[in-house]
N, C-alpha and C. Protein backbone atom coordinates (compact mmCIF):
# COMPACT_ATOMS: atom_id res chain seq x y z
N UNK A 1 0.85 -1.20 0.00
CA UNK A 1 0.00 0.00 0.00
C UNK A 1 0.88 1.25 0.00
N UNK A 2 2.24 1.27 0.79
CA UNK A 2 2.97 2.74 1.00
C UNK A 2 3.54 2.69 -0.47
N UNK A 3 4.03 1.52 -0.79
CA UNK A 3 4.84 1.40 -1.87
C UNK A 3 3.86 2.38 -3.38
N UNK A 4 2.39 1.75 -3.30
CA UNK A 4 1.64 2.32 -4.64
C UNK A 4 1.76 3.75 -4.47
N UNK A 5 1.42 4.56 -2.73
CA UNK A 5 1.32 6.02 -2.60
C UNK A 5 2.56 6.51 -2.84
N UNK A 6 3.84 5.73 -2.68
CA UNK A 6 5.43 6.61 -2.93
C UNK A 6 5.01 7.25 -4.56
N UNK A 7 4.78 5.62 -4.86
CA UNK A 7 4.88 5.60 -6.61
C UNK A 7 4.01 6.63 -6.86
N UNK A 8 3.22 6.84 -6.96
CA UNK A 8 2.23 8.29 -7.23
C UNK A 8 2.56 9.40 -6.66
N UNK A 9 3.24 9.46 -5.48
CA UNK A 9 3.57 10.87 -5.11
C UNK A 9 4.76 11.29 -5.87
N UNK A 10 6.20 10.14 -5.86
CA UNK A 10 7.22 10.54 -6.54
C UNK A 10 7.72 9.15 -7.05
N UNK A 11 7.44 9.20 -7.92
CA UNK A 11 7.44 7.83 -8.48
C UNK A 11 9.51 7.94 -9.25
N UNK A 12 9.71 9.01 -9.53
CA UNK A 12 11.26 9.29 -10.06
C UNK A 12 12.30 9.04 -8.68
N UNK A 13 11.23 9.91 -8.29
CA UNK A 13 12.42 10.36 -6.74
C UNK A 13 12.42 9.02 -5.84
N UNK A 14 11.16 8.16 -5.92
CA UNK A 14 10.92 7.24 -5.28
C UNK A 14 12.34 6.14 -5.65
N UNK A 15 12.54 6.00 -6.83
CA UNK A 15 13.53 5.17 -7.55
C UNK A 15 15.14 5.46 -6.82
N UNK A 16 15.21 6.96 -6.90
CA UNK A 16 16.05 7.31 -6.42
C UNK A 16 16.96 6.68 -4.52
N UNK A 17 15.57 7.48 -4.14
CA UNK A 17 15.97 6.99 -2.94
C UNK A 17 15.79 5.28 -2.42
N UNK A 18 15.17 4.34 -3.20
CA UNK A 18 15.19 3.36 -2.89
C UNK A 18 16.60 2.80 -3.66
N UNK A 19 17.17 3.07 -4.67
CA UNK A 19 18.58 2.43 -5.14
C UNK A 19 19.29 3.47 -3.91
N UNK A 20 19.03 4.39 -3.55
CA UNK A 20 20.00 4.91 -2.22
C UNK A 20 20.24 3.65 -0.89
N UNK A 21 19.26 3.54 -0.66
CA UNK A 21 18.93 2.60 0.66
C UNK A 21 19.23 1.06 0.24
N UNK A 22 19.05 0.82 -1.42
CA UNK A 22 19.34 -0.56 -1.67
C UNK A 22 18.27 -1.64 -1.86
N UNK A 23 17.33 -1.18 -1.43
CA UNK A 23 16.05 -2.00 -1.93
C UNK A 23 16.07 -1.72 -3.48
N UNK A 24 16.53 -3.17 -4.45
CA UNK A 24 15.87 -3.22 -5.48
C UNK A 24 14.72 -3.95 -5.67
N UNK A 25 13.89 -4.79 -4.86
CA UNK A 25 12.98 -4.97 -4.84
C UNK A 25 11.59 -4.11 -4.90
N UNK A 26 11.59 -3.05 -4.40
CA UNK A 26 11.06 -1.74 -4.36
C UNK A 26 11.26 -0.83 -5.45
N UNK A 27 12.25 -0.84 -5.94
CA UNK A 27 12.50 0.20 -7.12
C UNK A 27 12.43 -1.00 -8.64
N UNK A 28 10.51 -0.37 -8.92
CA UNK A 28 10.36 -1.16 -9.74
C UNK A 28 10.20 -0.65 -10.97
């Protein structure tokens, strides 16, 4: 559920900071 609202709020930036932190599972 947080994951769909990142993606719609900042779906670029979302990418960003999840290859920051290392979740590629998340940065889809």
């Amino acid at each position: 559920v947080i994951q769909e609202q990142l993606m719609k709020m900042n779906s670029k930036r979302k990418r960003i900071v999840l290859l920051q932190n290392g979740d590629g599972l998340v940065t889809v």
